[in-house]
C-alpha atoms as a PDB file:
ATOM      1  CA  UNK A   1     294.680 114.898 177.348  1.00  0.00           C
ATOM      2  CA  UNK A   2     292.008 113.257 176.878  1.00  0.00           C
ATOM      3  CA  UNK A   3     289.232 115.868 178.714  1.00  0.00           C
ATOM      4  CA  UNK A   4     289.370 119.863 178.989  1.00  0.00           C
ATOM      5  CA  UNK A   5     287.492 122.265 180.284  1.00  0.00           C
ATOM      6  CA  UNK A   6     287.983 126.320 180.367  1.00  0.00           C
ATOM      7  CA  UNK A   7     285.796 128.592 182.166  1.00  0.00           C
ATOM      8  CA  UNK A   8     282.726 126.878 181.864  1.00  0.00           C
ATOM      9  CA  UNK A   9     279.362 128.041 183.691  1.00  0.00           C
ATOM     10  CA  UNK A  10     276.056 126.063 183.580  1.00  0.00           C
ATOM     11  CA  UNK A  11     272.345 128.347 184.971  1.00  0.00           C
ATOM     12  CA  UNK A  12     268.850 127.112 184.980  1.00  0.00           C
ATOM     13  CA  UNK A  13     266.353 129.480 184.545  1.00  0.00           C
ATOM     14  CA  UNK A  14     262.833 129.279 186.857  1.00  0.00           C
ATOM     15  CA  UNK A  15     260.906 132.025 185.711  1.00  0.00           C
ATOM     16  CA  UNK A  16     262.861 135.077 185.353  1.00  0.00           C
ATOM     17  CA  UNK A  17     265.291 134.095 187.620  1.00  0.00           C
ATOM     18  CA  UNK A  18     268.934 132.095 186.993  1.00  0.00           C
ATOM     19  CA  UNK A  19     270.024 129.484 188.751  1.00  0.00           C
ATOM     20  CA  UNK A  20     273.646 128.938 188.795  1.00  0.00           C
ATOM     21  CA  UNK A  21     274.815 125.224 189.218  1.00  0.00           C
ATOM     22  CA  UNK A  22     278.492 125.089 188.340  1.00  0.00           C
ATOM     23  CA  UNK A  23     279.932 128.446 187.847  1.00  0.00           C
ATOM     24  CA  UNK A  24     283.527 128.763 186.423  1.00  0.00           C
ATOM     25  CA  UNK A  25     285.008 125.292 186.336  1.00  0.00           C
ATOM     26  CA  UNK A  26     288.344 124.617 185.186  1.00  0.00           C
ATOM     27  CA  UNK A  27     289.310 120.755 184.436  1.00  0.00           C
ATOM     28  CA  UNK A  28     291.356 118.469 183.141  1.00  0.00           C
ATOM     29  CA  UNK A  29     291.122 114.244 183.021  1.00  0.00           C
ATOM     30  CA  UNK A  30     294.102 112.087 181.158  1.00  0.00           C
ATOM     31  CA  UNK A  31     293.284 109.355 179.064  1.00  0.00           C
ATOM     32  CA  UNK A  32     293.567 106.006 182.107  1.00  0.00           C
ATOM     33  CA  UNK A  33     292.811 107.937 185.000  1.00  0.00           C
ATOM     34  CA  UNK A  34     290.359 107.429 187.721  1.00  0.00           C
ATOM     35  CA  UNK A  35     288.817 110.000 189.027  1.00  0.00           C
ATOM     36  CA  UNK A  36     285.986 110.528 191.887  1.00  0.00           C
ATOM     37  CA  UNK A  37     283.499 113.276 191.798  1.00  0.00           C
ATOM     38  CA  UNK A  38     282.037 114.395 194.956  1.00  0.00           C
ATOM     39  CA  UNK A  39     279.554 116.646 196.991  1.00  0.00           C
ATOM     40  CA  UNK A  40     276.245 116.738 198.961  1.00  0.00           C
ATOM     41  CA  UNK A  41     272.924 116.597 197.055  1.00  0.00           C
ATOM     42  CA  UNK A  42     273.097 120.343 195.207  1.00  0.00           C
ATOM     43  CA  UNK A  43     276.542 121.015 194.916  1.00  0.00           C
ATOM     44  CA  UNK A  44     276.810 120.511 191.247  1.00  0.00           C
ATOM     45  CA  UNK A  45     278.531 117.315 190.808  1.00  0.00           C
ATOM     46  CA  UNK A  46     275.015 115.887 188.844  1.00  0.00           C
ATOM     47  CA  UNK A  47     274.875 118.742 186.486  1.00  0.00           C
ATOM     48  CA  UNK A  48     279.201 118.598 185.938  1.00  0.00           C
ATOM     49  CA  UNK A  49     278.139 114.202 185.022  1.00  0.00           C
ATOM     50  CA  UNK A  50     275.542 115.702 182.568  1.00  0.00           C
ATOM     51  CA  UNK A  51     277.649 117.496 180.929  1.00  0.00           C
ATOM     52  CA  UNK A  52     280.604 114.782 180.807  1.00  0.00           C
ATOM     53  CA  UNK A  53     278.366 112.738 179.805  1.00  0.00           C
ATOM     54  CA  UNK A  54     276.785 114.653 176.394  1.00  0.00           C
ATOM     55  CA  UNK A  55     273.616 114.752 178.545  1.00  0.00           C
ATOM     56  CA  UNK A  56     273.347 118.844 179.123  1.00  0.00           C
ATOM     57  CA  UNK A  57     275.233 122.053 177.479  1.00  0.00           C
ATOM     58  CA  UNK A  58     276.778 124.747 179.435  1.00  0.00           C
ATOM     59  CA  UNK A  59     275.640 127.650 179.581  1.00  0.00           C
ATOM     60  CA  UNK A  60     278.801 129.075 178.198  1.00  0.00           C
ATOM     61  CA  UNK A  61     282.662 127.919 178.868  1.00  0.00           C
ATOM     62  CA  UNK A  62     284.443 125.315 176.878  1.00  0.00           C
ATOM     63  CA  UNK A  63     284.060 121.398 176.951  1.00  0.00           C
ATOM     64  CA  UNK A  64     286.475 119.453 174.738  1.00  0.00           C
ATOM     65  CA  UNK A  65     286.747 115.728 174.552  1.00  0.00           C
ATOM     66  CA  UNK A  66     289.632 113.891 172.544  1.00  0.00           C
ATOM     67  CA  UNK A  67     290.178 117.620 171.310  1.00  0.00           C
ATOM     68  CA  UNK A  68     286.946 118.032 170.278  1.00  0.00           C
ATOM     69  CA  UNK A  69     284.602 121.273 171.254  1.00  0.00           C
ATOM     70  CA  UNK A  70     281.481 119.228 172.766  1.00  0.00           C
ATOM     71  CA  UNK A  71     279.803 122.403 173.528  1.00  0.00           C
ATOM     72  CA  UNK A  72     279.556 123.414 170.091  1.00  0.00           C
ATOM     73  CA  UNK A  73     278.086 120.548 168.551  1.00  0.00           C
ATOM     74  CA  UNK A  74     274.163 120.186 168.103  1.00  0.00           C
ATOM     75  CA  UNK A  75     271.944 117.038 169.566  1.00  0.00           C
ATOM     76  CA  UNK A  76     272.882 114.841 166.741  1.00  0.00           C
ATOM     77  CA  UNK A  77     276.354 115.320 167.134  1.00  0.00           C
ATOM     78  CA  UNK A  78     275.932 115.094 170.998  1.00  0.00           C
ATOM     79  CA  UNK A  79     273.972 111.868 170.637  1.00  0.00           C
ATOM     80  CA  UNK A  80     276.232 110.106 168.385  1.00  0.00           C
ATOM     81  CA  UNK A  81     279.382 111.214 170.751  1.00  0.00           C
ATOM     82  CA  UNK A  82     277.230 109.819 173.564  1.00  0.00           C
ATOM     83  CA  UNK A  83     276.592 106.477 171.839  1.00  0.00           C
ATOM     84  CA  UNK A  84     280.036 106.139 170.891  1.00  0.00           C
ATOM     85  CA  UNK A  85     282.402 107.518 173.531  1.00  0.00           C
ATOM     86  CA  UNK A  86     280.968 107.275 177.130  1.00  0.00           C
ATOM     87  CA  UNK A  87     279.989 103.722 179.154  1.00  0.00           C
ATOM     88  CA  UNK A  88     277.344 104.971 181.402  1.00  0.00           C
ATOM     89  CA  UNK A  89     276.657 103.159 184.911  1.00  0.00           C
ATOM     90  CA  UNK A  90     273.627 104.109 186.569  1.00  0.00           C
ATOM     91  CA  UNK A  91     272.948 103.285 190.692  1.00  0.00           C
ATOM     92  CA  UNK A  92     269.730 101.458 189.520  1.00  0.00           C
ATOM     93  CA  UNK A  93     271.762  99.599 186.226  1.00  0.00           C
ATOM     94  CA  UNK A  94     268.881 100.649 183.936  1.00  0.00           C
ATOM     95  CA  UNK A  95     268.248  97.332 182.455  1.00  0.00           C
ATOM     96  CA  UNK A  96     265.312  96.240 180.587  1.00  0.00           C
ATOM     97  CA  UNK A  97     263.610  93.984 182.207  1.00  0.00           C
ATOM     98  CA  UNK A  98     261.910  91.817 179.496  1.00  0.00           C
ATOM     99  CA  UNK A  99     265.629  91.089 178.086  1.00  0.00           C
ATOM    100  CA  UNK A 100     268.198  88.732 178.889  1.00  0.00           C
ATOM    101  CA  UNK A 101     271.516  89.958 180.042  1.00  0.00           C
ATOM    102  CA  UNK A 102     273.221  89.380 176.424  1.00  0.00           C
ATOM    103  CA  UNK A 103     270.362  91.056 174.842  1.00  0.00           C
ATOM    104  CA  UNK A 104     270.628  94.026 177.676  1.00  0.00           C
ATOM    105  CA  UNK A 105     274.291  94.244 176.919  1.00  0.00           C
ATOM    106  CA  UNK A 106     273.592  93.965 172.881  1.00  0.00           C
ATOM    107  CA  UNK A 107     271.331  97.174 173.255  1.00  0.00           C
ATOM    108  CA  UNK A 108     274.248 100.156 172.455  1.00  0.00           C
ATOM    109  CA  UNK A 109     275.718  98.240 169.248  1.00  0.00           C
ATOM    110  CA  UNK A 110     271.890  97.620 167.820  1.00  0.00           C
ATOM    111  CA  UNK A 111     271.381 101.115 168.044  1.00  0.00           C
ATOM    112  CA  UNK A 112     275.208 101.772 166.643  1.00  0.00           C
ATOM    113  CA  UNK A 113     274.309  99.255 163.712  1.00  0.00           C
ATOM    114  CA  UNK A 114     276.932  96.760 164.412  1.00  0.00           C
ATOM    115  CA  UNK A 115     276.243  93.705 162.792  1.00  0.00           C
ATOM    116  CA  UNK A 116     274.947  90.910 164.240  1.00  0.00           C
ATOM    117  CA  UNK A 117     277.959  88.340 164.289  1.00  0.00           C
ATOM    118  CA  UNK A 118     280.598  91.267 165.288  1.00  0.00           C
ATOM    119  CA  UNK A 119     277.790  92.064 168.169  1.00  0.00           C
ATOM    120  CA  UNK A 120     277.592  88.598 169.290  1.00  0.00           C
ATOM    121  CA  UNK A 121     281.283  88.685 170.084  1.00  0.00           C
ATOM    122  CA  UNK A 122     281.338  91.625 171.985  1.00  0.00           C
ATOM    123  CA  UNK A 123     278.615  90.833 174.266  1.00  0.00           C
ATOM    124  CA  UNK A 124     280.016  87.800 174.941  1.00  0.00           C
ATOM    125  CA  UNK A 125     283.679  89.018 175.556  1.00  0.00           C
ATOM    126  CA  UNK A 126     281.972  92.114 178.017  1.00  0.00           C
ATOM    127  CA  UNK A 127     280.244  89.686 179.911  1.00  0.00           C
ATOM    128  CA  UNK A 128     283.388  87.591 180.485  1.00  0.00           C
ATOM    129  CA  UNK A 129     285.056  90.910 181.082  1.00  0.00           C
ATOM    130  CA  UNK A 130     282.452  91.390 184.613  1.00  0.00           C
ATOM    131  CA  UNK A 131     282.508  87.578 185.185  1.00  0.00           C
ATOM    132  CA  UNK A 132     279.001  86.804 183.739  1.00  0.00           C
ATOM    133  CA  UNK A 133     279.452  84.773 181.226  1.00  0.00           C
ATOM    134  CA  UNK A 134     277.294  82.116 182.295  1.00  0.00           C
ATOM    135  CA  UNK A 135     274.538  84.043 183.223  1.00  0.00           C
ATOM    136  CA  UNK A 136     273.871  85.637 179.693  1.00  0.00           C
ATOM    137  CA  UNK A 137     270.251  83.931 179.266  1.00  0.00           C
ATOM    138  CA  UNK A 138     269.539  85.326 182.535  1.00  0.00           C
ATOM    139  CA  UNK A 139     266.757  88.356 183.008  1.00  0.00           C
ATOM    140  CA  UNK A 140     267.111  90.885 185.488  1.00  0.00           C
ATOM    141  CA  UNK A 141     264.938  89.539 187.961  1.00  0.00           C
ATOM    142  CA  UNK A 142     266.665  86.020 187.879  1.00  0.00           C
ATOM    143  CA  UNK A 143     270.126  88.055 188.786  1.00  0.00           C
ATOM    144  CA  UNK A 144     271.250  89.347 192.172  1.00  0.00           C
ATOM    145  CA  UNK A 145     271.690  93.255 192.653  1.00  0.00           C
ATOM    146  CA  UNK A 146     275.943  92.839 191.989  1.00  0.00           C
ATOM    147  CA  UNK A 147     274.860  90.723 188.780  1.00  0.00           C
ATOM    148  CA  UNK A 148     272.342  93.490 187.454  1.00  0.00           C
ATOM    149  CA  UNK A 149     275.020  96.073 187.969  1.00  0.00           C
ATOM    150  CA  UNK A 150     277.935  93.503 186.282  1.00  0.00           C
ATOM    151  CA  UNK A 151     275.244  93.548 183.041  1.00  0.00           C
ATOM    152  CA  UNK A 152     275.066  97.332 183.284  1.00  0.00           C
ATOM    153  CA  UNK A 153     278.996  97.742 183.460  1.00  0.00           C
ATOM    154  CA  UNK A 154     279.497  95.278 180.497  1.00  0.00           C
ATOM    155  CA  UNK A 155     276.977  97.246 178.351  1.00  0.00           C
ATOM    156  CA  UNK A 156     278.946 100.296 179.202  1.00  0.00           C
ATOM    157  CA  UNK A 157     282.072  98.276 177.967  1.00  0.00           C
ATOM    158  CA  UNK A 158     280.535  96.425 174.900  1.00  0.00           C
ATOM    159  CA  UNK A 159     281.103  99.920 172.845  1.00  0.00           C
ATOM    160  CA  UNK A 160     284.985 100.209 173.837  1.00  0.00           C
ATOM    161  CA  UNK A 161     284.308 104.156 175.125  1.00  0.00           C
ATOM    162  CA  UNK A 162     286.427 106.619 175.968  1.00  0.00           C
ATOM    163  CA  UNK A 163     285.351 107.022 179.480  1.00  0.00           C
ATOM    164  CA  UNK A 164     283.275 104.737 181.844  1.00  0.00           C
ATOM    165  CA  UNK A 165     280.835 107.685 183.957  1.00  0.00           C
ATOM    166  CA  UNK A 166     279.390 105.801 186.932  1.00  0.00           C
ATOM    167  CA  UNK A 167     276.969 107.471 188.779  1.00  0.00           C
ATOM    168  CA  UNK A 168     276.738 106.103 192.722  1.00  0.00           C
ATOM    169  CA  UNK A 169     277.441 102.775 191.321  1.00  0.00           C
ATOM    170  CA  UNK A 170     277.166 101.019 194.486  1.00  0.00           C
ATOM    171  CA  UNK A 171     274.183 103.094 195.895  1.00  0.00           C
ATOM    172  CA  UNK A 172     271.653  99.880 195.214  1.00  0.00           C
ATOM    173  CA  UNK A 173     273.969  97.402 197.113  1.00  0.00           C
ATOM    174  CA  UNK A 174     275.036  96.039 199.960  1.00  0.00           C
ATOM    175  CA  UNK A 175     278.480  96.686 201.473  1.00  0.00           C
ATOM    176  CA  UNK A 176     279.980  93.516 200.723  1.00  0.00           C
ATOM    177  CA  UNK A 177     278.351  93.615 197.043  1.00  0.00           C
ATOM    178  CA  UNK A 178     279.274  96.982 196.911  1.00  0.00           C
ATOM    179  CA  UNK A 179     283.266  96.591 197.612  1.00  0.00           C
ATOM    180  CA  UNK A 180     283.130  93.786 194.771  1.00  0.00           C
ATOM    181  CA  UNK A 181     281.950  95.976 192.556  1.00  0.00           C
ATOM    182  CA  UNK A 182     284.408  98.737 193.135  1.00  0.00           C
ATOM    183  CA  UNK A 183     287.143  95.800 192.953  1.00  0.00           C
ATOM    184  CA  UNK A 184     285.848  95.213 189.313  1.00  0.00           C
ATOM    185  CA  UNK A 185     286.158  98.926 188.679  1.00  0.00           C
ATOM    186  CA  UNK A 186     289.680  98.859 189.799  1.00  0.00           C
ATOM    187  CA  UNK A 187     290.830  95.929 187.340  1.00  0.00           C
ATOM    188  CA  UNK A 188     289.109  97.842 184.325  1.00  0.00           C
ATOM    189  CA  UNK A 189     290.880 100.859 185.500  1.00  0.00           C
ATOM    190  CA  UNK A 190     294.255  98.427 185.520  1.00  0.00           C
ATOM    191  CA  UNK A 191     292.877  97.022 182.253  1.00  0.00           C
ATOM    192  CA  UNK A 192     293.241 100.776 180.864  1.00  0.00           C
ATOM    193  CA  UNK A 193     289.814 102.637 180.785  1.00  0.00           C
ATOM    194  CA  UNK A 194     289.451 106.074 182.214  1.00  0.00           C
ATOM    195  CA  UNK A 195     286.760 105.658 185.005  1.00  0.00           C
ATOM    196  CA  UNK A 196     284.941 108.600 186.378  1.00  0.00           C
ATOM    197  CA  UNK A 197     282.824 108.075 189.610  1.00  0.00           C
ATOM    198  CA  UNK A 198     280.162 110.467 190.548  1.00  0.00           C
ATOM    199  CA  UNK A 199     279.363 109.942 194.485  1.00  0.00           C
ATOM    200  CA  UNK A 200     278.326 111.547 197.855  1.00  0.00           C
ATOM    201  CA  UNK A 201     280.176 108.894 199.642  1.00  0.00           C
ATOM    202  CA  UNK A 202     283.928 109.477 201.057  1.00  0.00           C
ATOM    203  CA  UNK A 203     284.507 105.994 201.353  1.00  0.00           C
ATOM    204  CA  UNK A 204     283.314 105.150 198.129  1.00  0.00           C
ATOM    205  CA  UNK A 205     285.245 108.242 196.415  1.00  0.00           C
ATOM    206  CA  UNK A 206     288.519 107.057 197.936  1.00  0.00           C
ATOM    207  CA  UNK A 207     288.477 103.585 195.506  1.00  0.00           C
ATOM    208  CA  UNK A 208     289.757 106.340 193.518  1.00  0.00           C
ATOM    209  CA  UNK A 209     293.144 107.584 192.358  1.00  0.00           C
ATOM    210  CA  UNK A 210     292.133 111.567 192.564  1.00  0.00           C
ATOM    211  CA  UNK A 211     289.137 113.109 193.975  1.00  0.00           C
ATOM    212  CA  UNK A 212     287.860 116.238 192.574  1.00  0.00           C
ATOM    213  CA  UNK A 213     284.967 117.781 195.450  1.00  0.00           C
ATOM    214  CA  UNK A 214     282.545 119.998 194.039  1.00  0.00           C
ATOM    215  CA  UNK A 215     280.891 122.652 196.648  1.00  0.00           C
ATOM    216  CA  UNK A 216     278.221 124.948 195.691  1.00  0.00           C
ATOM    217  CA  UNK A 217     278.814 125.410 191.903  1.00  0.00           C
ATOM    218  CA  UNK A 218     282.570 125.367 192.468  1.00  0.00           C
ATOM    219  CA  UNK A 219     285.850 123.191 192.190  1.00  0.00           C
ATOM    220  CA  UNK A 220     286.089 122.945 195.899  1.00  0.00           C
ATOM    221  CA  UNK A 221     289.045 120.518 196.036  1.00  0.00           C
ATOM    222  CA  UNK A 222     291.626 118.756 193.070  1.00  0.00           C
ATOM    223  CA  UNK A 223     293.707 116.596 195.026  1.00  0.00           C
ATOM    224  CA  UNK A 224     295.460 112.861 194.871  1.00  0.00           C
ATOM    225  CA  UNK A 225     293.881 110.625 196.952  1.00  0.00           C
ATOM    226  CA  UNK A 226     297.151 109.023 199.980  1.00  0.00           C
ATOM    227  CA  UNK A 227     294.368 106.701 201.683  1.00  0.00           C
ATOM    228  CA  UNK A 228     292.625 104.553 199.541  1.00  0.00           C
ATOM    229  CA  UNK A 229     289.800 102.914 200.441  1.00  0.00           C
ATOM    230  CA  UNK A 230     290.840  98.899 201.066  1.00  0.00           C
ATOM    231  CA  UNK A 231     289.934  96.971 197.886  1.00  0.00           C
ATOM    232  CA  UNK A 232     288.693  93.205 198.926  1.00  0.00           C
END
């Protein structure tokens, strides 16, 4: 198994008051599975990616990953289990935009302190992994919206995580652009990463294998998903 969580509760305080955001969530996510996230704006399903992600704590309840108690550990410990264990994919790719694609995809293994000829290698076998190998001198701005988010999913590769969290990866495309980008997703699921997609989209959630819909705090819904959405 590779994620667990028991009981767990996350409030926000605003003044004196608490705000509860997920409130007693029980979960569990194999090692190669892909998984959709979903609810309206409010439901929960951003605060649940936070803390999947090493971003946010709960307010009490249990996280583990790979066995280990996540919400015990303390920012250093979150940050390094961050750097190391989760491929994050952002709706607006979050590159830099003075950097080249190899040098946007190089970021996560500076930081890690790979050195340089190992990094090199990795770069270049992510970007061959999305298809962009020969755009790697490219910046942001010279690359299409479906490139920019190919960079982003490569960087979220080059550190071989445990889990790939994309957050309304196709939000920032068009349809077409969109559906290639969820085909990519599906090979790298097929490929043997665990992929967890956080959307508000139906359509998008049913690239999935098994949708989990969040409602008001609360594990609405834990079911397989019979009608996938057609891949291109």
């Amino acid at each position: 198994m590779l994620i667990k969580i028991e009981n767990l509760t996350k409030n926000y305080s605003i003044g004196e008051m608490e705000i509860p955001a997920l409130q007693d969530i029980n979960l569990q996510i194999d090692t190669n599975e892909y998984v959709s996230i979903m609810g309206p704006s409010g439901s929960g399903k951003s605060t649940l990616m936070n803390i999947l992600g090493c971003l946010d704590t709960p307010t009490s309840g249990h996280y583990y990953f790979k066995q280990t108690d996540v919400s015990s550990l303390d920012d250093d410990a979150l940050s390094a289990m961050r750097n190391k264990e989760i491929g994050f994919i952002f709706q607006n790719f979050n590159l830099l935009p003075r950097l080249n694609a190899l040098q946007n995809v190089e970021l996560p293994l500076i930081y890690a302190g790979v050195s340089n000829s190992e990094r090199k290698e990795r770069v270049l076998n992510s970007l061959e992994r999305v298809g962009l190998s020969n755009r790697i001198e490219h910046k942001p701005s010279e690359l299409s919206g479906g490139q920019r988010q190919r960079v982003a999913i490569a960087r979220a590769l080059v550190t071989n995580p445990g889990i790939l969290l994309a957050d309304e990866p196709t939000g920032a495309l068009d349809s077409k652009t969109g559906a290639e980008i969820m085909q990519l997703f599906q090979d790298l699921y097929q490929e043997g990463n665990t992929i967890i997609l956080i959307t508000h989209e139906q359509e998008i959630a049913n690239y999935a294998n098994r949708n989990i819909h969040i409602k008001d705090g609360k594990i609405y819904s834990d079911l397989p998903i019979i009608n996938k959405t057609s891949l291109i």
